[in-house]
N, C-alpha and C. Protein backbone atom coordinates (compact mmCIF):
# COMPACT_ATOMS: atom_id res chain seq x y z
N UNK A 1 -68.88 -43.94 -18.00
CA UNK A 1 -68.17 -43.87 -16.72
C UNK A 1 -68.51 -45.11 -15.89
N UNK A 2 -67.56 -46.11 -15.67
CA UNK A 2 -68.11 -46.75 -14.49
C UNK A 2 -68.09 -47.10 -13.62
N UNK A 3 -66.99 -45.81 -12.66
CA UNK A 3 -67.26 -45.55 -11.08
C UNK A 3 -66.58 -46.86 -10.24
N UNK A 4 -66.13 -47.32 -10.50
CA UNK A 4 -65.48 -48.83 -10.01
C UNK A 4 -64.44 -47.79 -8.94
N UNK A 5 -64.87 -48.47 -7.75
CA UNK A 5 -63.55 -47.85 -6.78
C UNK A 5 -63.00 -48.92 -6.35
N UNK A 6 -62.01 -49.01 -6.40
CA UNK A 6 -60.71 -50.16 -5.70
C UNK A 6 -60.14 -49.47 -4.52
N UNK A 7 -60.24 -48.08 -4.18
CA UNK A 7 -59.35 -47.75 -2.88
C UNK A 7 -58.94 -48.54 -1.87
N UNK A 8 -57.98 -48.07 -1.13
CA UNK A 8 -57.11 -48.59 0.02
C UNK A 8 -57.23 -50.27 -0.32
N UNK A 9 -57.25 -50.65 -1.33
CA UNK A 9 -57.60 -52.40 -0.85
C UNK A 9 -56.05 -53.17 -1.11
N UNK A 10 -55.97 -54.49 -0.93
CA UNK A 10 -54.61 -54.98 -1.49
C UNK A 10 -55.12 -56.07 -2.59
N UNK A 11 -54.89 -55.72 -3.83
CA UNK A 11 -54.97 -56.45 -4.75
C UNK A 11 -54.09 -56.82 -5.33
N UNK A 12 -53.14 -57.20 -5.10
CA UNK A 12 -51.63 -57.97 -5.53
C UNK A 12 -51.92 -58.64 -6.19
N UNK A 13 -51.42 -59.23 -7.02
CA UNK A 13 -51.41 -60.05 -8.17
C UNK A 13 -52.75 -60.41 -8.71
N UNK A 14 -53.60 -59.36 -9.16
CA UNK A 14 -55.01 -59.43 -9.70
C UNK A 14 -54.67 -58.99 -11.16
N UNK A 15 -55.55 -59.77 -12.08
CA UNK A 15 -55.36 -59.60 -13.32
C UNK A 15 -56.49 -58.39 -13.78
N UNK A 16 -55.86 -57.30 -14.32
CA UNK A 16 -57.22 -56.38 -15.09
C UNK A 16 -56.71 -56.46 -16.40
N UNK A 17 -56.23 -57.46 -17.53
CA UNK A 17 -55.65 -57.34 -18.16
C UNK A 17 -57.01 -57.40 -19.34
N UNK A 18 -56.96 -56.10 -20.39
CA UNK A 18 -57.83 -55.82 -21.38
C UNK A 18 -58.87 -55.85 -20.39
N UNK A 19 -59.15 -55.22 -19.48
CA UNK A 19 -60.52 -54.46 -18.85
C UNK A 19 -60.64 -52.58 -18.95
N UNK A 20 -61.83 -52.38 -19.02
CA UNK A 20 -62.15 -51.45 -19.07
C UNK A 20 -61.83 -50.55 -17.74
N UNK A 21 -60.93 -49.53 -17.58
CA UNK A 21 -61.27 -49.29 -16.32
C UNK A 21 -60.80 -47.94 -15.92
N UNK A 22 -61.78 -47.41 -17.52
CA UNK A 22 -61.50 -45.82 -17.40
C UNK A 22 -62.35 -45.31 -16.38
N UNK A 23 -61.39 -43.87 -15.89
CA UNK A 23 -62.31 -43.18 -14.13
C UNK A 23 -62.26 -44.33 -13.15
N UNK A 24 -61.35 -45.58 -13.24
CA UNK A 24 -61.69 -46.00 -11.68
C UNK A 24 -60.70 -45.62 -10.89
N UNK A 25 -60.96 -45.85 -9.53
CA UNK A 25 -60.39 -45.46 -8.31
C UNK A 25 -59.63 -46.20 -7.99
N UNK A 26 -58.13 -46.58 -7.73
CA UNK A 26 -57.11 -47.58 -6.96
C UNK A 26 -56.60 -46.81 -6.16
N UNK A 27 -56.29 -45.15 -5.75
CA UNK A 27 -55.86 -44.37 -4.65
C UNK A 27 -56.09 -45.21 -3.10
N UNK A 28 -54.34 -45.33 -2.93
CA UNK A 28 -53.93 -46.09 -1.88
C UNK A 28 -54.01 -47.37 -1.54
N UNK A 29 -54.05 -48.10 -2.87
CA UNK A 29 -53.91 -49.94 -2.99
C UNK A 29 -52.81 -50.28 -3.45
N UNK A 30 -52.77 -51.76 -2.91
CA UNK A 30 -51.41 -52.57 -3.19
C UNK A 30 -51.73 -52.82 -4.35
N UNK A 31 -50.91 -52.37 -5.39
CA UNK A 31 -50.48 -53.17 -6.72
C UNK A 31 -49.68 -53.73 -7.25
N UNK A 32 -48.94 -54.18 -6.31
CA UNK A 32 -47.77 -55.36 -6.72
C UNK A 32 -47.99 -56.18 -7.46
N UNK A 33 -47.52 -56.52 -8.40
CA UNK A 33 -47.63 -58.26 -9.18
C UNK A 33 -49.25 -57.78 -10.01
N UNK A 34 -49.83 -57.19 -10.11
CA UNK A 34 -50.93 -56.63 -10.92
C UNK A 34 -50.31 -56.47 -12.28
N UNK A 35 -51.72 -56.90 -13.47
CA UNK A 35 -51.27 -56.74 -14.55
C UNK A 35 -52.50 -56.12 -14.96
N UNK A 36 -51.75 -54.80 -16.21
CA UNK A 36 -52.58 -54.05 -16.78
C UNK A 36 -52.47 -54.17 -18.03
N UNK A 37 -52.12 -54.94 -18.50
CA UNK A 37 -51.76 -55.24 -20.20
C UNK A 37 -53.05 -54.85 -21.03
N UNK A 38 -53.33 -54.06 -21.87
CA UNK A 38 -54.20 -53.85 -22.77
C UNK A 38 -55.69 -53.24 -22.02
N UNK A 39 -55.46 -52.62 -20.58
CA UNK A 39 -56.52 -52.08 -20.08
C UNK A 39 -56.70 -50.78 -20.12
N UNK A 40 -57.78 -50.51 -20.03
CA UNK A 40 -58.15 -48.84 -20.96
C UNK A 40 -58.12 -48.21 -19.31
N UNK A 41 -57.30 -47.39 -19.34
CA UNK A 41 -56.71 -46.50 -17.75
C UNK A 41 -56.99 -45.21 -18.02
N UNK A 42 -57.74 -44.10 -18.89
CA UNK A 42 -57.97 -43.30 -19.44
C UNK A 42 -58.73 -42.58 -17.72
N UNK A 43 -58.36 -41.71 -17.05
CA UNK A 43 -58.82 -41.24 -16.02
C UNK A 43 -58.72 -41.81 -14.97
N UNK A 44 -58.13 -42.97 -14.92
CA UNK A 44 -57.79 -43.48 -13.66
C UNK A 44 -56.80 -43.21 -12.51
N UNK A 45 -57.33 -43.56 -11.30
CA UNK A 45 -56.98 -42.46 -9.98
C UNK A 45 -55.82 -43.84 -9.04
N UNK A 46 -54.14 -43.23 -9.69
CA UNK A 46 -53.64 -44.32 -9.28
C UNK A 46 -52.12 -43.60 -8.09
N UNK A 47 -53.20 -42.41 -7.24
CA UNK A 47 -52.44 -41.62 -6.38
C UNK A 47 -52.07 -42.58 -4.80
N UNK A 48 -50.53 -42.22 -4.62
CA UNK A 48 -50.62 -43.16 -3.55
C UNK A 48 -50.86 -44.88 -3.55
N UNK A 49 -50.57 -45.18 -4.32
CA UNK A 49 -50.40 -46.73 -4.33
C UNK A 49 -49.11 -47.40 -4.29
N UNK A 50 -49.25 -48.56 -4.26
CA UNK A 50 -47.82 -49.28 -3.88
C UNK A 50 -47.51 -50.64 -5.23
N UNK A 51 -46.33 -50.02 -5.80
CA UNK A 51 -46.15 -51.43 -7.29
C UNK A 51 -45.01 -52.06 -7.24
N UNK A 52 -44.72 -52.34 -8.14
CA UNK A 52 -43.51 -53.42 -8.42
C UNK A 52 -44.05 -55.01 -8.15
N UNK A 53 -42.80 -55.50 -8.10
CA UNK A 53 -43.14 -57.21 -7.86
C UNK A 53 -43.69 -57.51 -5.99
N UNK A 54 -44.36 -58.71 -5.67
CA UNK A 54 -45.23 -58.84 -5.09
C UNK A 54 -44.32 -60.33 -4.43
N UNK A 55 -44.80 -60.17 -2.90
CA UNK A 55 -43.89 -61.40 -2.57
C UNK A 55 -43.94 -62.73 -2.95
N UNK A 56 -44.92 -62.80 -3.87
CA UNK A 56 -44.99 -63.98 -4.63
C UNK A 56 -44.10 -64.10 -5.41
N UNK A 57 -44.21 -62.89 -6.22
CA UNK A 57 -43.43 -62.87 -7.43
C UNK A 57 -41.88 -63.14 -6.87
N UNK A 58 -41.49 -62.44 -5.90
CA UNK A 58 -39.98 -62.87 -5.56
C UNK A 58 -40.11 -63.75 -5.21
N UNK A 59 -40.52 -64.85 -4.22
CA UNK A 59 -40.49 -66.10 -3.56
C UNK A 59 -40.34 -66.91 -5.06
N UNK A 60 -40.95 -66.68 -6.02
CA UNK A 60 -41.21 -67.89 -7.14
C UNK A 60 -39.34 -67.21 -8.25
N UNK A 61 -39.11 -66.11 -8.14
CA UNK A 61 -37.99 -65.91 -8.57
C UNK A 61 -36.58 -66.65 -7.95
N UNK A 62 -36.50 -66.35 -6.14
CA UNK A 62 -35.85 -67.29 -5.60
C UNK A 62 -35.87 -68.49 -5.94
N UNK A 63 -36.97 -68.91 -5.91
CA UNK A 63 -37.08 -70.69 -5.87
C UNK A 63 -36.49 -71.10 -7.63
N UNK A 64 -36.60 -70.35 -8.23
CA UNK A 64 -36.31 -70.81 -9.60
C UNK A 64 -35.16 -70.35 -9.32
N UNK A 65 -34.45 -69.36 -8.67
CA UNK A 65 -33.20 -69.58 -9.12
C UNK A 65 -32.27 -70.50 -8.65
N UNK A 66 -32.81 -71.22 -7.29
CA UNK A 66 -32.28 -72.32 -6.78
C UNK A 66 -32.34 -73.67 -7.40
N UNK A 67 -33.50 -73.82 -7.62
CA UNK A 67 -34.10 -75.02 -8.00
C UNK A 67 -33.69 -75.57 -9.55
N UNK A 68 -33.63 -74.00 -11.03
CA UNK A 68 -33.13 -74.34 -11.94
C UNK A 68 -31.62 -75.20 -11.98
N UNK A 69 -30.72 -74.34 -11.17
CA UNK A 69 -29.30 -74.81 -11.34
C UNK A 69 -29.16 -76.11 -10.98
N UNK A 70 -30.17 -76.55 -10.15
CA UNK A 70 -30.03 -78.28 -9.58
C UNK A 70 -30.32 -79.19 -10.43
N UNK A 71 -31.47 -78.73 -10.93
CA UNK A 71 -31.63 -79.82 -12.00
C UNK A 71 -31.13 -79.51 -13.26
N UNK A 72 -30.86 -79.01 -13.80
CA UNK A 72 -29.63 -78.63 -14.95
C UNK A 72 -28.07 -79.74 -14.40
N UNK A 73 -27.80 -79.44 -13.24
CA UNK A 73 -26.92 -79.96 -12.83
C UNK A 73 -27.38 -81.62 -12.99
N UNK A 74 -28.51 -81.88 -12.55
CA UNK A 74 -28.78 -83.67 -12.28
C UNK A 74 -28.79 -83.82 -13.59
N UNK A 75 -29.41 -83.42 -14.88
CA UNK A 75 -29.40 -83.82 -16.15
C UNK A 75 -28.23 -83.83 -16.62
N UNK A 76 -27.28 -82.98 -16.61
CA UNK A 76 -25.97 -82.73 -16.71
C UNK A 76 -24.90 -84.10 -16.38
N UNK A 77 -25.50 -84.37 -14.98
CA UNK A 77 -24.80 -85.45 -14.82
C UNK A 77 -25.67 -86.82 -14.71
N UNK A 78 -26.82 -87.24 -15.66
CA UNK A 78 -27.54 -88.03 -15.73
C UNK A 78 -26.85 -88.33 -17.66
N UNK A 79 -26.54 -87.41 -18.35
CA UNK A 79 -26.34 -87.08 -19.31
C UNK A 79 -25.04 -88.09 -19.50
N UNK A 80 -23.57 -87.53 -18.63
CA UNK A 80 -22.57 -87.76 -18.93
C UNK A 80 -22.74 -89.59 -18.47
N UNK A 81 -23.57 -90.00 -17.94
CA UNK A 81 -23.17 -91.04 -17.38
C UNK A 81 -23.65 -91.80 -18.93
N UNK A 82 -25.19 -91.25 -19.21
CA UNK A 82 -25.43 -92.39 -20.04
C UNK A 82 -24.42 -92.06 -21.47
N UNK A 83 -24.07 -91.06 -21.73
CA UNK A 83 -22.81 -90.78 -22.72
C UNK A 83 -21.49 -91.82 -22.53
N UNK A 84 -21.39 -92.11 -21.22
CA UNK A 84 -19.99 -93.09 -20.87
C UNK A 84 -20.37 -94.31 -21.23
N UNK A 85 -21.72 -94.58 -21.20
CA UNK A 85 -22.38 -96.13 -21.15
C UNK A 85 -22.25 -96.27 -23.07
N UNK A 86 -22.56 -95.16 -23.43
CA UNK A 86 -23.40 -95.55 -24.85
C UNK A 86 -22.10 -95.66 -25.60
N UNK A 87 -21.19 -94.70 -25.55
CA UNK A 87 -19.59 -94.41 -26.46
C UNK A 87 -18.35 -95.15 -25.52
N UNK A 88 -18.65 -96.10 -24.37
CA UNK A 88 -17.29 -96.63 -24.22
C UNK A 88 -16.80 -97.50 -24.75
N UNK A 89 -15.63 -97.52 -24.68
CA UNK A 89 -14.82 -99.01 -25.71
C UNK A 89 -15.28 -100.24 -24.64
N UNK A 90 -15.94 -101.48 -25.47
CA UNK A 90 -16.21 -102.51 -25.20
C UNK A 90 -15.53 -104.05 -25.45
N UNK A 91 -14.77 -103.59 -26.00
CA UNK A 91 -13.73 -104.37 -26.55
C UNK A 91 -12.76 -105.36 -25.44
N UNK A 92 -12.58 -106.94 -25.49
CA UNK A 92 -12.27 -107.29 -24.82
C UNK A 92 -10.78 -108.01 -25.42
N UNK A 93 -10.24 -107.05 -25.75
CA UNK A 93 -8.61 -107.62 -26.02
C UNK A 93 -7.79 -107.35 -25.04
């Protein structure tokens, strides 16, 4: 048993990933953006808490979804230009 209490705290985006953390306490903590991947939860007290994604996690979703389409777009058209340069007729008849 090893009694680990996390209550009421905000631990948002804290990694317990492959920790031990059978019987601990998180009743009434932020767990947003927390990852539990491969952690042993066998008795754990996860009454009253708060999950899903974490305002990080959306702020960095926004920003990628802005930010991808722009530069897709600049390569896109960094692309066509040097395509016009490399395949135009050069020919001076």
């Amino acid at each position: 048993m090893n009694n680990l209490n996390y209550t009421n705290q905000n631990l948002q985006n804290c990694s317990f990933k492959g920790q031990d953390l059978a019987d601990a306490d998180f009743s009434g903590s932020d767990l947003r953006g927390c990852n539990f991947t491969g952690a042993t939860l066998i008795g754990t007290n996860f009454q009253k808490i708060k999950t899903g994604q974490s305002y990080r996690q959306v702020n960095i979703l926004i920003a990628a979804t802005i930010v991808c389409p722009v530069v897709l777009f600049g390569f896109s058209t960094i692309a066509a230009q040097v395509s016009t340069i490399l395949f135009s007729d050069r020919s001076l008849c």
